[in-house]
PDB file of N, CA and C in Angstrom:
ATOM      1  N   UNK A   1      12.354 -18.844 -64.865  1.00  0.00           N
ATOM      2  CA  UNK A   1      13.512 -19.202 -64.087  1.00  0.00           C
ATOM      3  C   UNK A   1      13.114 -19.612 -62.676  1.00  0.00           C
ATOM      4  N   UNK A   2      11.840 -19.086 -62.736  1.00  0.00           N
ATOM      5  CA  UNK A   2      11.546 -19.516 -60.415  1.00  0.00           C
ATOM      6  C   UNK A   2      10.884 -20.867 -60.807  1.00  0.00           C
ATOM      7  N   UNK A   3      10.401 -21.400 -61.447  1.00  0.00           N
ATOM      8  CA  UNK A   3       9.962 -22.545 -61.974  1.00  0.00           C
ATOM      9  C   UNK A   3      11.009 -23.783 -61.554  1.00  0.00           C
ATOM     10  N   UNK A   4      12.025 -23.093 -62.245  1.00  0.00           N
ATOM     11  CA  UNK A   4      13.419 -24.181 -62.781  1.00  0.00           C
ATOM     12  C   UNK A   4      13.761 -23.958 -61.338  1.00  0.00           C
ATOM     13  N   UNK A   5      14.366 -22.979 -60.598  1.00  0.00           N
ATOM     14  CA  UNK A   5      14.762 -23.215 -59.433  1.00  0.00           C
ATOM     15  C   UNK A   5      14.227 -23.479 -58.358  1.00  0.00           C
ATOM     16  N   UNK A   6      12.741 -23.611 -58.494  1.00  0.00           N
ATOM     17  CA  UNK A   6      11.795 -24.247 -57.464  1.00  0.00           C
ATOM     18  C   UNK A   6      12.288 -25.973 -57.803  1.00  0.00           C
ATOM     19  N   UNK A   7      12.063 -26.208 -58.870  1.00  0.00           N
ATOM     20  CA  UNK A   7      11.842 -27.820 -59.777  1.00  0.00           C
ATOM     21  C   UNK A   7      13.500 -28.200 -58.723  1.00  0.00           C
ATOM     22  N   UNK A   8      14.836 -27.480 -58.961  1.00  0.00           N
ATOM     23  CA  UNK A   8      16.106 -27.998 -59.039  1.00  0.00           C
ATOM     24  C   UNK A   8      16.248 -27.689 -57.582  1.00  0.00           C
ATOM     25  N   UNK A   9      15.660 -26.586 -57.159  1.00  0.00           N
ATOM     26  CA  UNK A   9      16.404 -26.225 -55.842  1.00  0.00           C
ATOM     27  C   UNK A   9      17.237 -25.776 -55.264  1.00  0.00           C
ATOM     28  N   UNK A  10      17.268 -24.950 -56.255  1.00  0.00           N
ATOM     29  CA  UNK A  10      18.830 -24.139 -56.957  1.00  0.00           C
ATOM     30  C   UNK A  10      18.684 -22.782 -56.974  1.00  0.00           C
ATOM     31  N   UNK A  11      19.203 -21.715 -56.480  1.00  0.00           N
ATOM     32  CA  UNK A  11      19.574 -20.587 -57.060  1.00  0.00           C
ATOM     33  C   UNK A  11      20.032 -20.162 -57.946  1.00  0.00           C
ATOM     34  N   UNK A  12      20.614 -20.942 -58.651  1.00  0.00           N
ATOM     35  CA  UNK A  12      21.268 -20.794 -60.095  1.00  0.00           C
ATOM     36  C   UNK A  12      20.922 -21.398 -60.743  1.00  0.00           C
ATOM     37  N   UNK A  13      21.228 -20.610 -62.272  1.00  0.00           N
ATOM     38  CA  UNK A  13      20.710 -21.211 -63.636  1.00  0.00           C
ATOM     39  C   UNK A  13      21.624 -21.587 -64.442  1.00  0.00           C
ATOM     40  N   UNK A  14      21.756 -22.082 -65.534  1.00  0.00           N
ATOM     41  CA  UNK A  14      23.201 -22.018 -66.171  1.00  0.00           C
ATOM     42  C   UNK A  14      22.637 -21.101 -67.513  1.00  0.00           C
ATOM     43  N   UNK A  15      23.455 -20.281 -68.106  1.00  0.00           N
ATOM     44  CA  UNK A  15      23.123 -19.550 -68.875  1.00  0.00           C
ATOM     45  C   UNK A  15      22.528 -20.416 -70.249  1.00  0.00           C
ATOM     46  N   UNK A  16      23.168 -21.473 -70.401  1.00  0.00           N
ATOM     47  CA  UNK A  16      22.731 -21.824 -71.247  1.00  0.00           C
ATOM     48  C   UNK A  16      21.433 -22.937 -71.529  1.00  0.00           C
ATOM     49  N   UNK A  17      21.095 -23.164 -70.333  1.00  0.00           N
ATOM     50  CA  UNK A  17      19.986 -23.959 -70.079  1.00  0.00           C
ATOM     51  C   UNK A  17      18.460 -22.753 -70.383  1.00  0.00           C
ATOM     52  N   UNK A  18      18.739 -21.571 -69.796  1.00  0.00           N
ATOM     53  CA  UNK A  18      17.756 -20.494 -69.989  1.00  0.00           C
ATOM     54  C   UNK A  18      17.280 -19.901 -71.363  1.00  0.00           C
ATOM     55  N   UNK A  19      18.685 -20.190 -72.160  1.00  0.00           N
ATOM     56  CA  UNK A  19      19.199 -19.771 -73.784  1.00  0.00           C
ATOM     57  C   UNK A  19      18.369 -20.759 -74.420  1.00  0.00           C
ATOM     58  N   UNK A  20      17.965 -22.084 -73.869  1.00  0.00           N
ATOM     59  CA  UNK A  20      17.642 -23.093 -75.050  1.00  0.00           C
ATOM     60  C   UNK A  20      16.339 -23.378 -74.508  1.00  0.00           C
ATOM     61  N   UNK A  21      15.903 -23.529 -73.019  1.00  0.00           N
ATOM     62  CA  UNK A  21      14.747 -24.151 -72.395  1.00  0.00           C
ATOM     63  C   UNK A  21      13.727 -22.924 -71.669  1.00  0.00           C
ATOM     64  N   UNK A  22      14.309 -21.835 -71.595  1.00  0.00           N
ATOM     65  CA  UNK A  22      13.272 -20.856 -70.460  1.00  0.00           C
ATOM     66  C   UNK A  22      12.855 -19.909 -71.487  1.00  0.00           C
ATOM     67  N   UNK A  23      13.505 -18.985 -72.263  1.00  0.00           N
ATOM     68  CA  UNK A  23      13.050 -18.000 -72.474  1.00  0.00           C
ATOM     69  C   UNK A  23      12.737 -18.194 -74.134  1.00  0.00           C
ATOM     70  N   UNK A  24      11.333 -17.173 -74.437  1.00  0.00           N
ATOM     71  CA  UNK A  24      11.059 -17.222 -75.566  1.00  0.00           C
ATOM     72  C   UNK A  24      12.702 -17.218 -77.212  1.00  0.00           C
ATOM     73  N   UNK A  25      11.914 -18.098 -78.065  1.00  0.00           N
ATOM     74  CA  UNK A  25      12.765 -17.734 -79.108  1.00  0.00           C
ATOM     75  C   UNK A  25      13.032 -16.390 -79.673  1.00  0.00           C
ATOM     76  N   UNK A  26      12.475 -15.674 -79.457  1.00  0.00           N
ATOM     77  CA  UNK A  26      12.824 -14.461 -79.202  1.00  0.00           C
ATOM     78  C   UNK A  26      14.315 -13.399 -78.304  1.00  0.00           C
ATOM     79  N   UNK A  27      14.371 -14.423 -77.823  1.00  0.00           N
ATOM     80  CA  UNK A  27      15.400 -13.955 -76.610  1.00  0.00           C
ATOM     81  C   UNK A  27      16.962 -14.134 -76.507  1.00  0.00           C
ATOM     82  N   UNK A  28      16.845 -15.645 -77.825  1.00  0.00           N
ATOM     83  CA  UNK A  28      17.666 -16.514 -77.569  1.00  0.00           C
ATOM     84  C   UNK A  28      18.709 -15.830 -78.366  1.00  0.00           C
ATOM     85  N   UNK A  29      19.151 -15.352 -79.169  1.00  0.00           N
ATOM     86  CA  UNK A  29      20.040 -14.437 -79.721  1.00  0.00           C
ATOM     87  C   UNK A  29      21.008 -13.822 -78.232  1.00  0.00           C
ATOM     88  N   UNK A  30      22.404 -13.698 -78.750  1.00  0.00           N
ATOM     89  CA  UNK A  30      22.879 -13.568 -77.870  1.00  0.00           C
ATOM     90  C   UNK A  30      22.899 -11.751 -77.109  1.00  0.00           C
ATOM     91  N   UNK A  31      22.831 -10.680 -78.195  1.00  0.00           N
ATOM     92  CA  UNK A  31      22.699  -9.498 -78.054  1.00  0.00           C
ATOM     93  C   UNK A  31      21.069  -9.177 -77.198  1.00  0.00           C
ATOM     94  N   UNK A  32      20.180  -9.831 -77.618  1.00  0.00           N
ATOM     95  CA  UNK A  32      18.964  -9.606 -76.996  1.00  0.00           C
ATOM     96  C   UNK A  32      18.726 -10.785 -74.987  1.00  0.00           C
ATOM     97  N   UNK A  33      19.901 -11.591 -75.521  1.00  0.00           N
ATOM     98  CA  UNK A  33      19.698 -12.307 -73.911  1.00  0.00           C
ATOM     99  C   UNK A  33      20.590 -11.584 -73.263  1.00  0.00           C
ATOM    100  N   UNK A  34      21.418 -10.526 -73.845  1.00  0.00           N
ATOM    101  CA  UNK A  34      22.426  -9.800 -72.911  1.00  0.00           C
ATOM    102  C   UNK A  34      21.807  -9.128 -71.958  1.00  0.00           C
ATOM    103  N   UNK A  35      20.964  -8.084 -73.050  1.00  0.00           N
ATOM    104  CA  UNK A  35      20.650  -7.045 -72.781  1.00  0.00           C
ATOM    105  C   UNK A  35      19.316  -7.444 -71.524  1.00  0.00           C
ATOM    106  N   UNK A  36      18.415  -8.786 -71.919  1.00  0.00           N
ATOM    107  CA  UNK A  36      17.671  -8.794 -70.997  1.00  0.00           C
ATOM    108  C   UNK A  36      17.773  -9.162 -68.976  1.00  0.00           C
ATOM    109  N   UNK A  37      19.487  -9.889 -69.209  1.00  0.00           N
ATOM    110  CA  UNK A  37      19.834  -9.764 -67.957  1.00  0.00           C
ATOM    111  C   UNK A  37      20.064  -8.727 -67.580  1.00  0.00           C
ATOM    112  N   UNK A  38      20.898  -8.023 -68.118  1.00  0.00           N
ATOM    113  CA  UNK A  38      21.343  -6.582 -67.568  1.00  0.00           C
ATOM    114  C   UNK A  38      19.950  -6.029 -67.049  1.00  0.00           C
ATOM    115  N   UNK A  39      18.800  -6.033 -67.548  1.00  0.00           N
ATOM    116  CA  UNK A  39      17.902  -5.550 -67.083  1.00  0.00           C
ATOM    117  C   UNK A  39      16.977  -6.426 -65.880  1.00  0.00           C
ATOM    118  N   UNK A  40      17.569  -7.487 -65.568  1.00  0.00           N
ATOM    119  CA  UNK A  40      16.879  -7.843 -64.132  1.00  0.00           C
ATOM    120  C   UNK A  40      18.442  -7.766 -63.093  1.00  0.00           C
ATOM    121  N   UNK A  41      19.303  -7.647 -63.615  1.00  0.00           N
ATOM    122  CA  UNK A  41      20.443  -6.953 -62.914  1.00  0.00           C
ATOM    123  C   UNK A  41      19.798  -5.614 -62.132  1.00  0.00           C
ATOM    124  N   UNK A  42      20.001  -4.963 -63.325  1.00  0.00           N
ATOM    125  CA  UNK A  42      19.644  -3.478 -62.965  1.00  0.00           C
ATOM    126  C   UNK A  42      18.670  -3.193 -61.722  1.00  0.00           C
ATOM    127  N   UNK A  43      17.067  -4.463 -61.852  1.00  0.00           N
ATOM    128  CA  UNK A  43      16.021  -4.476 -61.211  1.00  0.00           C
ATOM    129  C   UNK A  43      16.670  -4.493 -59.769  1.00  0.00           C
ATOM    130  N   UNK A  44      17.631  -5.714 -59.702  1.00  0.00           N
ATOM    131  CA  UNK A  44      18.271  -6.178 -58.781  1.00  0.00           C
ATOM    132  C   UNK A  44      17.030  -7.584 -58.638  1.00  0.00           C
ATOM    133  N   UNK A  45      16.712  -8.061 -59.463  1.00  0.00           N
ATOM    134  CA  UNK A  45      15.727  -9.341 -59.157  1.00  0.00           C
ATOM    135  C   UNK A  45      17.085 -10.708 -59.504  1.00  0.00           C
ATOM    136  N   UNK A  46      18.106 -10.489 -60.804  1.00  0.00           N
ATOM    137  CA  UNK A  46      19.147 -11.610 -60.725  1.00  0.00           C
ATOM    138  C   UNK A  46      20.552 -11.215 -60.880  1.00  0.00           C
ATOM    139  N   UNK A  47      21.406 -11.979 -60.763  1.00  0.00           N
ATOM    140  CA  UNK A  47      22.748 -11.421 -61.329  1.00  0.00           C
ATOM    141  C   UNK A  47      23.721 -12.647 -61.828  1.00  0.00           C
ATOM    142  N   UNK A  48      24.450 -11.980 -62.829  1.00  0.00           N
ATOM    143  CA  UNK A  48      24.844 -13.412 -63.411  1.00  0.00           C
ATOM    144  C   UNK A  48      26.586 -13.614 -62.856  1.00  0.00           C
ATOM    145  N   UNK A  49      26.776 -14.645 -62.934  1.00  0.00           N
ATOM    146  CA  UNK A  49      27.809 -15.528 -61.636  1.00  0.00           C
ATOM    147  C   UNK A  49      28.394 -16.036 -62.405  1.00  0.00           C
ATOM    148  N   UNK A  50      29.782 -16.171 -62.398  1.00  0.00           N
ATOM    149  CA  UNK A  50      30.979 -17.455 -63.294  1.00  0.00           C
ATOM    150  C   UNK A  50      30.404 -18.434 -62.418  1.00  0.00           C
ATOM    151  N   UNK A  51      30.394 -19.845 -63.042  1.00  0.00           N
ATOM    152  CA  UNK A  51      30.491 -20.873 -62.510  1.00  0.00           C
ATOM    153  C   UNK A  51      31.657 -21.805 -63.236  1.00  0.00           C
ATOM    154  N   UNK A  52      32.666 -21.687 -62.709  1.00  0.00           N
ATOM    155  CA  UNK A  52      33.578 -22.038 -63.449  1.00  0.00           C
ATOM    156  C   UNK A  52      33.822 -21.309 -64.621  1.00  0.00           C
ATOM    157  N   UNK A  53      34.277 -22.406 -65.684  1.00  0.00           N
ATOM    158  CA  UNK A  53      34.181 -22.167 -66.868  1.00  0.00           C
ATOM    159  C   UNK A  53      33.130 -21.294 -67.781  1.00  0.00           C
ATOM    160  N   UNK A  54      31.739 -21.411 -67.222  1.00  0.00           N
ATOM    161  CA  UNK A  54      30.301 -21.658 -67.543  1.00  0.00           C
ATOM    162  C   UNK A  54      29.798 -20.324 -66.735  1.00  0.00           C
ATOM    163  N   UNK A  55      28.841 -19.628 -67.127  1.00  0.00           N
ATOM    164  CA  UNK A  55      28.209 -18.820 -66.110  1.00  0.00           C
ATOM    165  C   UNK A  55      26.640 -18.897 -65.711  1.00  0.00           C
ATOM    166  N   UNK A  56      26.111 -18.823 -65.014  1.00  0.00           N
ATOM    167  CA  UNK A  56      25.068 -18.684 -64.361  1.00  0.00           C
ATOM    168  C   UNK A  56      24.631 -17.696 -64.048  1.00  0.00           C
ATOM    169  N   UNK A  57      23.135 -17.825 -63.868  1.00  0.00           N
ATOM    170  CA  UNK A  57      22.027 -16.250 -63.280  1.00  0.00           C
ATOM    171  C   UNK A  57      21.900 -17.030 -61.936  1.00  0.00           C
ATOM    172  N   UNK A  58      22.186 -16.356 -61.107  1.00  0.00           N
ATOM    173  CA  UNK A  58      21.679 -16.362 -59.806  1.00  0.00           C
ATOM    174  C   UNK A  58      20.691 -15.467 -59.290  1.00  0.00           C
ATOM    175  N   UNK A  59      19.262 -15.906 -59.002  1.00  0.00           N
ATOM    176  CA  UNK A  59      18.169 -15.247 -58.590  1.00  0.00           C
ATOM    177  C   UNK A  59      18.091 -15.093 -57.469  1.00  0.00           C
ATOM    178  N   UNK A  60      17.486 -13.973 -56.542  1.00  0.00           N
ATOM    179  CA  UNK A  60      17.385 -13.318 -55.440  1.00  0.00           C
ATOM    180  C   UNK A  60      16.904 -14.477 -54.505  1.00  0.00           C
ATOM    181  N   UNK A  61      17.333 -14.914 -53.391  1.00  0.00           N
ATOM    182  CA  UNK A  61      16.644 -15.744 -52.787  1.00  0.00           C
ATOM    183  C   UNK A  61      14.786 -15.120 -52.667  1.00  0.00           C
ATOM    184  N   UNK A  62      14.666 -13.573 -51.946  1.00  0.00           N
ATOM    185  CA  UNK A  62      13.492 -13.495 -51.490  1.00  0.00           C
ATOM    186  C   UNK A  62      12.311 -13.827 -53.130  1.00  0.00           C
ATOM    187  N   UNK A  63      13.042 -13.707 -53.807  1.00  0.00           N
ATOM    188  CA  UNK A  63      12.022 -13.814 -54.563  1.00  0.00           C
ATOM    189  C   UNK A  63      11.641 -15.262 -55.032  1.00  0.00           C
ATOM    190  N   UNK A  64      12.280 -16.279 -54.553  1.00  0.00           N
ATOM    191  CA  UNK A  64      12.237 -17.533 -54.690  1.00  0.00           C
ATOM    192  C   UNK A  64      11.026 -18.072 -53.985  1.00  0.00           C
ATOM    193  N   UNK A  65      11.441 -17.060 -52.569  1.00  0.00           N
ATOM    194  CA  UNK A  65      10.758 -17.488 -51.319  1.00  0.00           C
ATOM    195  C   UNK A  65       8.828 -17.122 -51.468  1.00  0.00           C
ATOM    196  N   UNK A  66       9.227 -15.976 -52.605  1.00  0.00           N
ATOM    197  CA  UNK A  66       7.700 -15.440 -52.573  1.00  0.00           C
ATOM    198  C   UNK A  66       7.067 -16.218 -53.408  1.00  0.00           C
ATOM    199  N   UNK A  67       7.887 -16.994 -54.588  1.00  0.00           N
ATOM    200  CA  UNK A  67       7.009 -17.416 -55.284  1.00  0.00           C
ATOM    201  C   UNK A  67       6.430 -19.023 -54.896  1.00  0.00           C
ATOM    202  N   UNK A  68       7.279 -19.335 -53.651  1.00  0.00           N
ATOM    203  CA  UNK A  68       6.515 -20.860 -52.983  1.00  0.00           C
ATOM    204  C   UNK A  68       4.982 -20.952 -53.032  1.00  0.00           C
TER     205      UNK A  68
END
């Protein structure tokens, strides 16, 4: 995801861009991509955001910043 938002320039992801393009096939199931936000929630590294209709992970700025 710091990849994609380095590349876009973006703090946000769209959930479903992460579902099909970032994370292993493994992940992509919807019970196992739940559970893995909740757990960078929890970290406090992202948190996921309505965007409209649509929702998004929004990642911590500092950690954006560290990974320049």
């Amino acid at each position: 995801m710091l990849d994609y938002c380095k590349r876009e320039r973006t703090e946000q992801v769209p959930t479903r861009v992460i579902q099909q393009f970032i994370t292993p096939v493994s992940l992509r199931d919807k019970k196992t991509f739940t559970s893995a936000l909740a757990e960078l929630a929890a970290l406090g590294r992202a948190r996921l955001v309505p965007d409209g209709k649509k929702r998004a992970v929004q990642v911590r700025p500092e950690l954006l910043a560290e990974a320049a």
